[in-house]
Protein backbone atom coordinates (compact mmCIF):
# COMPACT_ATOMS: atom_id res chain seq x y z
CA UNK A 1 -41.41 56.61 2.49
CA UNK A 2 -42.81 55.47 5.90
CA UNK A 3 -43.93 52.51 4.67
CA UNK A 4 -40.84 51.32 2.88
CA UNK A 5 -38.71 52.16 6.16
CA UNK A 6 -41.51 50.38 8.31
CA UNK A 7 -40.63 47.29 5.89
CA UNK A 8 -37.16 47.01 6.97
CA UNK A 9 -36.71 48.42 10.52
CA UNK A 10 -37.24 45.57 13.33
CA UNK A 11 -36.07 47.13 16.53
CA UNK A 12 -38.16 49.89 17.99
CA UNK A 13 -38.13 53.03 15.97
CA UNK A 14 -39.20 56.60 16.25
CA UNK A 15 -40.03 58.98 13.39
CA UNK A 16 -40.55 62.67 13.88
CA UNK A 17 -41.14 66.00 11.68
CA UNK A 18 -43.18 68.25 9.49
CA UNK A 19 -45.36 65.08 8.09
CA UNK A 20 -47.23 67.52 5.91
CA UNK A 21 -50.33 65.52 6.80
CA UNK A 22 -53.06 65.53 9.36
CA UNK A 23 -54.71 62.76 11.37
CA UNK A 24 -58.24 64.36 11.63
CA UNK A 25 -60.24 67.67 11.62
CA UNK A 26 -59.63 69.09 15.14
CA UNK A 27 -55.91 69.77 13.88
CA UNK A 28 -56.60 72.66 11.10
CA UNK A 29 -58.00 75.64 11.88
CA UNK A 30 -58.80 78.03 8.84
CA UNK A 31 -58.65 78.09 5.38
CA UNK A 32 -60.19 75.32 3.18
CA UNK A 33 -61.13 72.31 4.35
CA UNK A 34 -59.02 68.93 4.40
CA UNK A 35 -60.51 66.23 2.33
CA UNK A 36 -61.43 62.85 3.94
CA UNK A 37 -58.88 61.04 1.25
CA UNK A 38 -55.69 63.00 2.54
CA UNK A 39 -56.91 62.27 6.29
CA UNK A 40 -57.95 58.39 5.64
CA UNK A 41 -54.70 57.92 3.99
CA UNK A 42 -52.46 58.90 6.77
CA UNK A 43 -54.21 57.45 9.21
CA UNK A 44 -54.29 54.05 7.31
CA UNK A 45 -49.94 54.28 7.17
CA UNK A 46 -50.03 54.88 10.99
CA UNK A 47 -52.44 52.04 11.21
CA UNK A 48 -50.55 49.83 8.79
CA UNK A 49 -47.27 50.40 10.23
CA UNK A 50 -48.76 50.32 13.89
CA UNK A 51 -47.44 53.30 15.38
CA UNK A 52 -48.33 55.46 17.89
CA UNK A 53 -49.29 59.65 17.64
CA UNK A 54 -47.75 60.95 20.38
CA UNK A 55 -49.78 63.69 21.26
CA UNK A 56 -48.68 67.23 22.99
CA UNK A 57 -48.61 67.76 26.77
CA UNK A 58 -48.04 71.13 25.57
CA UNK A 59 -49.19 73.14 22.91
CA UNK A 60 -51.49 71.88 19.72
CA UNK A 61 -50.85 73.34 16.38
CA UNK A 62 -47.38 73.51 14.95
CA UNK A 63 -47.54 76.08 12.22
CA UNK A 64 -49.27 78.86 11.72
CA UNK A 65 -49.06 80.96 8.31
CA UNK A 66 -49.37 84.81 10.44
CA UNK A 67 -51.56 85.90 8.10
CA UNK A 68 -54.54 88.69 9.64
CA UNK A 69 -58.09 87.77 9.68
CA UNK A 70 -60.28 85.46 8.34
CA UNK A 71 -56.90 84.42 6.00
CA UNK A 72 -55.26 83.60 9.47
CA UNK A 73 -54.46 79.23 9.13
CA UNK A 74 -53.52 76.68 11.99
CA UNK A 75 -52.14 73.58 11.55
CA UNK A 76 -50.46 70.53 13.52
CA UNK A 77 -47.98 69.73 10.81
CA UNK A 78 -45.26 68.42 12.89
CA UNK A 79 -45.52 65.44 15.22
CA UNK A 80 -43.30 61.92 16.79
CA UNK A 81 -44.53 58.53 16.20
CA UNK A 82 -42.99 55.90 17.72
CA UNK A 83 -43.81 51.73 17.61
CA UNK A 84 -46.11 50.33 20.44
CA UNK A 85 -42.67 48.75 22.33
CA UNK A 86 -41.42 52.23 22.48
CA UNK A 87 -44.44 53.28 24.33
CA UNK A 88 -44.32 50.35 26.70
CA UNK A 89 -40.70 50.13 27.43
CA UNK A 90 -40.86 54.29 28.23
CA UNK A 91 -44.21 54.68 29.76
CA UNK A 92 -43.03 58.21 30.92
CA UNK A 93 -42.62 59.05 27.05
CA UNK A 94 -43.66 62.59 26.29
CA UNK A 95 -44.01 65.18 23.66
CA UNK A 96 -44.66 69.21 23.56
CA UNK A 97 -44.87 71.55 21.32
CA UNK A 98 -41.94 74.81 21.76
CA UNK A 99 -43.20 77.61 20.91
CA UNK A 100 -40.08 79.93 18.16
CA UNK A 101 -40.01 83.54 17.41
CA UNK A 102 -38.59 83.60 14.18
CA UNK A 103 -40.54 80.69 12.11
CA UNK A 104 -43.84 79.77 11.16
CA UNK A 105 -42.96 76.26 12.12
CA UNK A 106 -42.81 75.49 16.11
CA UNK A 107 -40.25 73.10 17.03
CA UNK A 108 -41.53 69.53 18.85
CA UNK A 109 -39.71 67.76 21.56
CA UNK A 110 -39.43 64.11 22.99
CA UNK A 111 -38.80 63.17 26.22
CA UNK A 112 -38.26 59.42 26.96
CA UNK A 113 -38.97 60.35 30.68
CA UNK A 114 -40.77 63.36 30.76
CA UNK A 115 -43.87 62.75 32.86
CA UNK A 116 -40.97 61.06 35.45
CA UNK A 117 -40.68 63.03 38.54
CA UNK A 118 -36.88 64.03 38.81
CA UNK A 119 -34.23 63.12 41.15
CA UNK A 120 -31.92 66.38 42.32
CA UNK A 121 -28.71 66.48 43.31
CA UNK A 122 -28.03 66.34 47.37
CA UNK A 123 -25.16 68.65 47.28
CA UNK A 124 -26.39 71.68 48.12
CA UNK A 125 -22.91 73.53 46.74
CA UNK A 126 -23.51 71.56 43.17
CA UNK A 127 -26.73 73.53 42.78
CA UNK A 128 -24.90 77.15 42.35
CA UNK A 129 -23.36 77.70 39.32
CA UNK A 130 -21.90 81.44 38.25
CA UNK A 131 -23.25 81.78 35.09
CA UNK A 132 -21.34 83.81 32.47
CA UNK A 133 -24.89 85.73 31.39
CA UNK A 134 -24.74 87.53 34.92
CA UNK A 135 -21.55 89.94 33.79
CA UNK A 136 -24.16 92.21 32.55
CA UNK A 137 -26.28 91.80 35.23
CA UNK A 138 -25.77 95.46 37.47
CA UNK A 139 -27.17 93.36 40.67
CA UNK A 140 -24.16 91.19 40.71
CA UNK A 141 -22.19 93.30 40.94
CA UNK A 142 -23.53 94.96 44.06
CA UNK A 143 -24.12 91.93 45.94
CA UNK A 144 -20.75 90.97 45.35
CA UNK A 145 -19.73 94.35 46.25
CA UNK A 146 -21.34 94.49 49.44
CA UNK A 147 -20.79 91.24 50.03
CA UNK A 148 -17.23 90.88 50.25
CA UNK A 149 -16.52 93.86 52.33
CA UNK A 150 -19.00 92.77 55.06
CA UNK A 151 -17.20 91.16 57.53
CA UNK A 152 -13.61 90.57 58.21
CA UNK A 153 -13.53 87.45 57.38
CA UNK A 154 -11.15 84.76 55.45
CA UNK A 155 -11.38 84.22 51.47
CA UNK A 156 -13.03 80.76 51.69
CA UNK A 157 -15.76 82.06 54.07
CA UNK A 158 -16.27 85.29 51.46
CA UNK A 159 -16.76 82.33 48.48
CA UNK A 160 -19.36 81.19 50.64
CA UNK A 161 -21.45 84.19 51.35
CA UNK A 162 -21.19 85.43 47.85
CA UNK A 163 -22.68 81.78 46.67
CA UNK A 164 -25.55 81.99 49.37
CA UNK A 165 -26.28 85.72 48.30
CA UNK A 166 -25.97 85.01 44.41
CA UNK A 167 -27.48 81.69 44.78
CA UNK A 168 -30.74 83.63 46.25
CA UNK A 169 -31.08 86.43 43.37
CA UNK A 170 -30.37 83.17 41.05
CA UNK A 171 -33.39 81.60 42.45
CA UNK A 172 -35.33 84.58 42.08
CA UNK A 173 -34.30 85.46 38.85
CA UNK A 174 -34.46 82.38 36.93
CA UNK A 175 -38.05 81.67 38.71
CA UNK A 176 -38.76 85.34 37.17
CA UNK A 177 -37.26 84.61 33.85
CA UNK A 178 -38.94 81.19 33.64
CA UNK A 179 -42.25 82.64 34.47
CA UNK A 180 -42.32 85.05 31.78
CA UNK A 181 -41.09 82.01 29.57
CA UNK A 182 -44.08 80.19 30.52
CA UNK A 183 -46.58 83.42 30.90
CA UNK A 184 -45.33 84.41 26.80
CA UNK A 185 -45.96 80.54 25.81
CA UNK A 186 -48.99 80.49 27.61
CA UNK A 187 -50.40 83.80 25.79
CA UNK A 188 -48.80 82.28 22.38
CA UNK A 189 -50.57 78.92 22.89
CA UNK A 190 -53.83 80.51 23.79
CA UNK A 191 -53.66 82.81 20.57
CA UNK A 192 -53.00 79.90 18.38
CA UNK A 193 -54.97 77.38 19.73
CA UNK A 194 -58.07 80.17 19.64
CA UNK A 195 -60.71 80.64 17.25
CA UNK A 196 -60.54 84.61 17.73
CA UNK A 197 -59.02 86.83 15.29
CA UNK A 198 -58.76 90.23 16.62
CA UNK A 199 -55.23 91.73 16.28
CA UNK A 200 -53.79 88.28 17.27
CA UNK A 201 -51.23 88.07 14.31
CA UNK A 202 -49.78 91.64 15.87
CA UNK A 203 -49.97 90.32 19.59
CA UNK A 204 -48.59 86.88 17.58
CA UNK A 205 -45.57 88.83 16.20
CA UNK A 206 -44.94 90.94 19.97
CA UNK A 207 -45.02 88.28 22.07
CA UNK A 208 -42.55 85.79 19.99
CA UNK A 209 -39.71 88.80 19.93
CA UNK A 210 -40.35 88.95 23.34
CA UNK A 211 -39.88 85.34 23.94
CA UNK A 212 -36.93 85.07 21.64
CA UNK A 213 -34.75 87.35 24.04
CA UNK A 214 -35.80 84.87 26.57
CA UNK A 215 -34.86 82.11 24.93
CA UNK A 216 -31.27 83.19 24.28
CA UNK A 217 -31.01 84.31 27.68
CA UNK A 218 -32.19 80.67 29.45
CA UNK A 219 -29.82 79.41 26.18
CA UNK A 220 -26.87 81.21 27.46
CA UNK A 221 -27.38 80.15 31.02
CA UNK A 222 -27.59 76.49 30.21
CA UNK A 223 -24.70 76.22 27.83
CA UNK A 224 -22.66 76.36 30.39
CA UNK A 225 -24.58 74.00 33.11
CA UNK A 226 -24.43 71.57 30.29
CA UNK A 227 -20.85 70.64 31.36
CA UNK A 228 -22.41 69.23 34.75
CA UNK A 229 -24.54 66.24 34.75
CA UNK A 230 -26.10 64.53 37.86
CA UNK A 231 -25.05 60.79 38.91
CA UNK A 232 -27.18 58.93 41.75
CA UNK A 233 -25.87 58.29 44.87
CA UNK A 234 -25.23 54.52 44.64
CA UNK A 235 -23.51 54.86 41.55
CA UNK A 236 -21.60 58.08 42.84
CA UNK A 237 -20.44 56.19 45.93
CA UNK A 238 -19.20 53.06 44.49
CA UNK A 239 -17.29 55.49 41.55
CA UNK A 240 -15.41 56.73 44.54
CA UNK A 241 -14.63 53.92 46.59
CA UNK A 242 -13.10 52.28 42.95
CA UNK A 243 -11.28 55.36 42.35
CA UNK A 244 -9.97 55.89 45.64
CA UNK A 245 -8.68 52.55 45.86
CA UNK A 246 -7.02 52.61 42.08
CA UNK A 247 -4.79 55.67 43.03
CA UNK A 248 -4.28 54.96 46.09
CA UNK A 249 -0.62 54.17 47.21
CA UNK A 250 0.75 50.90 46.99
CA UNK A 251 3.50 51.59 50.01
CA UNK A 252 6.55 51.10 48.19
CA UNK A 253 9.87 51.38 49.84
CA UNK A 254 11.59 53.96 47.69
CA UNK A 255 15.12 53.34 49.63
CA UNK A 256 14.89 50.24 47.85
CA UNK A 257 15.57 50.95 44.79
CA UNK A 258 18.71 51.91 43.03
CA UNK A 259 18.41 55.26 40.97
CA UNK A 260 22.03 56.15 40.40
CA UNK A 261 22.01 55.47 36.96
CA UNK A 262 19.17 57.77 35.82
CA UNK A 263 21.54 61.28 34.71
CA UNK A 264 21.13 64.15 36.09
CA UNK A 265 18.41 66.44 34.09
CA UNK A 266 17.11 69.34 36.15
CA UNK A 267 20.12 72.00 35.98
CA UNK A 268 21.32 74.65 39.30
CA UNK A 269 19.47 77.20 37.41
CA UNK A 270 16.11 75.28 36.90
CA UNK A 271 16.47 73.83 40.47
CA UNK A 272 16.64 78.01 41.76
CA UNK A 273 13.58 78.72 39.29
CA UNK A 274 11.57 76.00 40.21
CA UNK A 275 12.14 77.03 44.27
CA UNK A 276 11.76 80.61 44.10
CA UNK A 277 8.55 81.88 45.63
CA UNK A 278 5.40 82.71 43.63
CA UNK A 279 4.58 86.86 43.47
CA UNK A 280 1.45 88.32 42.25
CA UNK A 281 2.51 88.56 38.66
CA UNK A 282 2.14 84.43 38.94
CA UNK A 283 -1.07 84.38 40.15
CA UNK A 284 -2.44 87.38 37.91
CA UNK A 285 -1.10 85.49 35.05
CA UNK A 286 -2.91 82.44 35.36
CA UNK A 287 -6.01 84.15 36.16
CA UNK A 288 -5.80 85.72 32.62
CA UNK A 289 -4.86 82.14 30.89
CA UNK A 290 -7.81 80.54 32.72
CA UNK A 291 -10.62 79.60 29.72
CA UNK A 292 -13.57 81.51 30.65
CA UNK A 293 -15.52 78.62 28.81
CA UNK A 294 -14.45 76.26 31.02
CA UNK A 295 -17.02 74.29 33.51
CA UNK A 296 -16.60 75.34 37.21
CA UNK A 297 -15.32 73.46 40.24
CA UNK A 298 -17.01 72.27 42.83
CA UNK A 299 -17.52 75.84 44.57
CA UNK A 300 -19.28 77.05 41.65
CA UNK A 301 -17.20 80.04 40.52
CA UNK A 302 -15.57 79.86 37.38
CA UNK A 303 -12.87 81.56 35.51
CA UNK A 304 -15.45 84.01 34.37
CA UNK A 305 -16.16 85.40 38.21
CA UNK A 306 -12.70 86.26 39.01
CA UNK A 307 -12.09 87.85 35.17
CA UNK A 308 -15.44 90.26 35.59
CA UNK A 309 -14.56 91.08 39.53
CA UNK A 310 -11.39 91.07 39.87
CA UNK A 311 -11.99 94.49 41.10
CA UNK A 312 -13.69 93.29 44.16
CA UNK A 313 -11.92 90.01 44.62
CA UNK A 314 -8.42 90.42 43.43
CA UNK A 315 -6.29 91.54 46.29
CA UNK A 316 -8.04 88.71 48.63
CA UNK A 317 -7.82 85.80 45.72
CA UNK A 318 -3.41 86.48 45.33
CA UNK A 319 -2.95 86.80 49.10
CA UNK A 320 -4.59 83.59 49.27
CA UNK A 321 -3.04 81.61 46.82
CA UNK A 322 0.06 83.01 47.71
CA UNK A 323 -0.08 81.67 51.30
CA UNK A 324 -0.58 78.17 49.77
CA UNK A 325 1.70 78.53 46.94
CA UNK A 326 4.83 79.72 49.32
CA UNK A 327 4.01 76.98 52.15
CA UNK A 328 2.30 79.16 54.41
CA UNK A 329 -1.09 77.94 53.74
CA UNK A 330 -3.24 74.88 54.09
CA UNK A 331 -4.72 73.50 50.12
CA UNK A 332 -6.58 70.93 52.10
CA UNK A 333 -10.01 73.34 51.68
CA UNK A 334 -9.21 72.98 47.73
CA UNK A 335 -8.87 69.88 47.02
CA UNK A 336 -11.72 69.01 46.15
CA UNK A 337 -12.78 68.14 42.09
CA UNK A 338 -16.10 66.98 40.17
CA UNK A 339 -14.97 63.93 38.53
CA UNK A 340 -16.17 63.66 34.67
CA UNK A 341 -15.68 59.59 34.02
CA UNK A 342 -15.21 58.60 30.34
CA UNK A 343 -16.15 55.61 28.90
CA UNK A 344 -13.12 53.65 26.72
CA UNK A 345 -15.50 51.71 24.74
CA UNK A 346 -18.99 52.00 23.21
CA UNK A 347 -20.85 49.61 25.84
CA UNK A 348 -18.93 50.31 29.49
CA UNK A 349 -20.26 48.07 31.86
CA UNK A 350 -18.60 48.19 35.16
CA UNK A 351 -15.94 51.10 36.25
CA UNK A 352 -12.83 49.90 34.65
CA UNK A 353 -14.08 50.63 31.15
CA UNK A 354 -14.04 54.36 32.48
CA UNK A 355 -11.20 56.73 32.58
CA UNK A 356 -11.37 59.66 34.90
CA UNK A 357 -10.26 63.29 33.48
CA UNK A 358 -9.68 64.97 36.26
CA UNK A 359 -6.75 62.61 37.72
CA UNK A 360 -5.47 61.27 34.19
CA UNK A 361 -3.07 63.49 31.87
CA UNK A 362 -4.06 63.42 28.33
CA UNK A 363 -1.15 65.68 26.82
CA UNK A 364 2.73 65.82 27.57
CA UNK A 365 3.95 69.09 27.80
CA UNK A 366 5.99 70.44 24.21
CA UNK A 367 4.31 67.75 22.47
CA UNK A 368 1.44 67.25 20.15
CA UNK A 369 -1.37 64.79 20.31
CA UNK A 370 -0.95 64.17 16.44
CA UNK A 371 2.69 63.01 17.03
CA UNK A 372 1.53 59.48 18.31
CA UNK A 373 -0.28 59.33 15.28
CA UNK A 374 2.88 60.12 13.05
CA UNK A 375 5.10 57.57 15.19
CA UNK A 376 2.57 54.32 15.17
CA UNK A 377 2.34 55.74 10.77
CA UNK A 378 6.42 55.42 10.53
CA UNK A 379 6.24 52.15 12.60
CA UNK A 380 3.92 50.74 10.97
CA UNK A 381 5.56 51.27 7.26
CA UNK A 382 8.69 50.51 8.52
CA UNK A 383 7.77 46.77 9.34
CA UNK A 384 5.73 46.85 6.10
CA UNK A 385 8.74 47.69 4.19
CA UNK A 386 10.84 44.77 2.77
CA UNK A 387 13.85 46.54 2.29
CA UNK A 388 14.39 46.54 5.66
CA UNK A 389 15.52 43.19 7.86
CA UNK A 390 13.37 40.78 7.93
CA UNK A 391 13.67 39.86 11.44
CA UNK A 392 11.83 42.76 13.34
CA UNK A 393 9.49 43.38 15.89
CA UNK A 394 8.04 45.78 18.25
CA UNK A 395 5.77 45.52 21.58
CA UNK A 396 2.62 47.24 22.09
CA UNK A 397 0.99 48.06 25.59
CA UNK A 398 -2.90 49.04 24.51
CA UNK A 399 -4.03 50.43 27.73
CA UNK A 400 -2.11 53.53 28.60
CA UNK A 401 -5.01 54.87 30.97
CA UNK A 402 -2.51 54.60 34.25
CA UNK A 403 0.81 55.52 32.24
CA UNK A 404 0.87 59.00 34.24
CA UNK A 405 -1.74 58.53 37.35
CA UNK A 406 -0.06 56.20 39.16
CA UNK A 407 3.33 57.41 39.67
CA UNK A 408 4.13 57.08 43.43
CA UNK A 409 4.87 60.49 44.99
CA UNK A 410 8.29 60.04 46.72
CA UNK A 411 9.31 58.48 43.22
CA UNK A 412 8.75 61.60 41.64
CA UNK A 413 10.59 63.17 44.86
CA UNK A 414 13.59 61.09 44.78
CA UNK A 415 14.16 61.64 40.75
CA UNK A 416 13.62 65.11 41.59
């Protein structure tokens, strides 16, 4: 199969798996002995095909049959091979071995860039993340405890000294957790890797349940960092200075323009509703609707901080938000947003093939998504349709990215 995919495939490729197939001696351990055939024969497809083995940083056999004693059997089964342009247009390409609790087969990873040191990100606040895993964690709960009641002080400062206090056990913990990780692979590795024998199927079998709680812990944790991805600075600055400049206000003169013949929509008793001041049962209730799923802002407490403490938090988080709600306060210190910038087509290459989704509205309110689709259906079979006039038409605007972002303020004021 290699070969007849080698045949047709021009660009750079990479192939990785269970080959069922070894390169040489050094990667079986036990059992009967490989013939030279089976080895020559893979090695002559690599050769043929001129591909590169990319070897392990990280680990060496991939399967292991967890049988006891002299029956035990090692094998590197799985492996990536990738052409020699691959190799030289990512010379930071990497592989390792990851060690699973519940199969016989380990799983193998590539990394285009993994011997590449990493670049962070310079914002200290994007570094602290609540993490949902912590609600069963009994020492968040105390530092936030004890942490909010300290001082007098107002909500924003609180935020803060919660994030430095959690943002210290986080570094603690996860150091803990992924030094474990690392102690459990290292033991694994060692007991695989090893010619010894002794009880290591049993220690084999102990240490992998141990790891697999791990694992789901470290999986929880970075399901939800997953929503945040790092930009560099260059590229972060001119994304802003675009932005910035796109919504920006134009200056119109509002007084200019003549608006008495748009009807009047918004009735005495919507006008009262709308003005009426927000009470606690407002702010309670959108606590509850927030999606505990959802990524966090730039403060990094989500929906799922304020849901498990509310306890601590609550009376602090409505007085606040009622302040700014009802006038009294100042939403400057809020408005602040990550901005998540996606691409309109398959190759964006400069910032107006991106569309921002924190400033743009993708849904009108009563409406479904799917009803664009049913009108541009009906239009569509309505021109098709003969029985209709043959003189028809219709106009199409393609880009609706600013149909909703750019609306001037004392527009929206003066329809009011």
């Amino acid at each position: 199969m290699l070969r007849r995919v080698g045949a047709v495939v021009n660009e750079d490729w990479v192939v990785g798996g269970d080959f069922n197939a070894m390169l040489n001696k050094a990667e079986k351990e036990g059992g009967r002995r490989i013939t030279q055939a089976l080895l020559k024969d893979f090695r002559d497809i690599i050769d043929d095909l001129a591909l590169v083995d990319i070897k392990p940083d990280k680990g060496w056999f991939t399967w292991v049959n967890n049988r006891e004693g002299n029956r035990l059997i090692k094998e590197r089964l799985d492996r990536f091979l990738t052409s020699v342009s691959t190799v030289e247009k990512f010379p930071f390409i990497a592989s390792s071995v990851i060690r699973q609790a519940q199969s016989d087969h380990d799983a193998i990873l590539l990394d285009l860039h993994g011997r590449k040191l990493m670049d962070y990100p310079w914002d200290s606040r994007l570094r602290f993340r609540y993490e949902e895993c912590w609600a069963s964690e009994k020492d968040v709960k105390k530092i936030i405890n004890e942490g909010w009641g300290q001082e007098e002080s107002n909500y924003e400062n609180k935020l803060d000294t919660i994030r430095g206090y959690l943002g210290s056990w986080q570094k603690q913990k996860y150091w803990r957790t992924n030094e474990e990780i690392s102690t459990l692979e290292n033991k694994i590795n060692k007991i695989i890797d090893s010619t010894s024998r002794d009880d290591s199927v049993r220690l084999l079998k102990e240490y992998r349940r141990r790891l697999n709680f791990l694992y789901e812990k470290v999986e929880r944790y970075w399901a939800q960092r997953s929503r945040v991805q790092w930009l560099n600075k260059d590229i972060c600055e001119a994304a802003r200075n675009y932005f910035s400049n796109l919504f920006r206000s134009n200056g119109n003169d509002i007084t200019q323009w003549d608006l008495s013949f748009l009807g009047k929509c918004v009735t005495k008793e919507n006008n009262d509703w709308l003005l009426r001041e927000y009470n606690e049962e407002d702010i309670k209730n959108a606590i509850k609707q927030m999606d505990p799923r959802k990524g966090p802002g730039i403060d990094g407490f989500s929906g799922n901080f304020f849901k498990h403490h509310w306890d601590i938090v609550g009376a602090d988080t409505i007085r606040f938000y009622l302040n700014i709600l009802n006038g009294q306060g100042d939403i400057a210190s809020l408005n602040e947003t990550i901005i998540i910038l996606i691409p309109k087509n398959r190759y964006p290459s400069d910032f107006t093939n991106f569309r921002p989704i924190s400033l743009c509205s993708a849904f009108v309110s009563g409406r479904m998504i799917h009803d664009n689709i049913l009108i541009a259906h009906e239009l569509l079979h309505y021109h098709q349709n003969t029985r209709y006039n043959s003189n028809k038409g219709c106009v199409i605007k393609l880009d609706m990215s600013k149909g909703y972002d750019r609306v001037e303020w004392n527009f929206l004021e003066e329809v009011m």
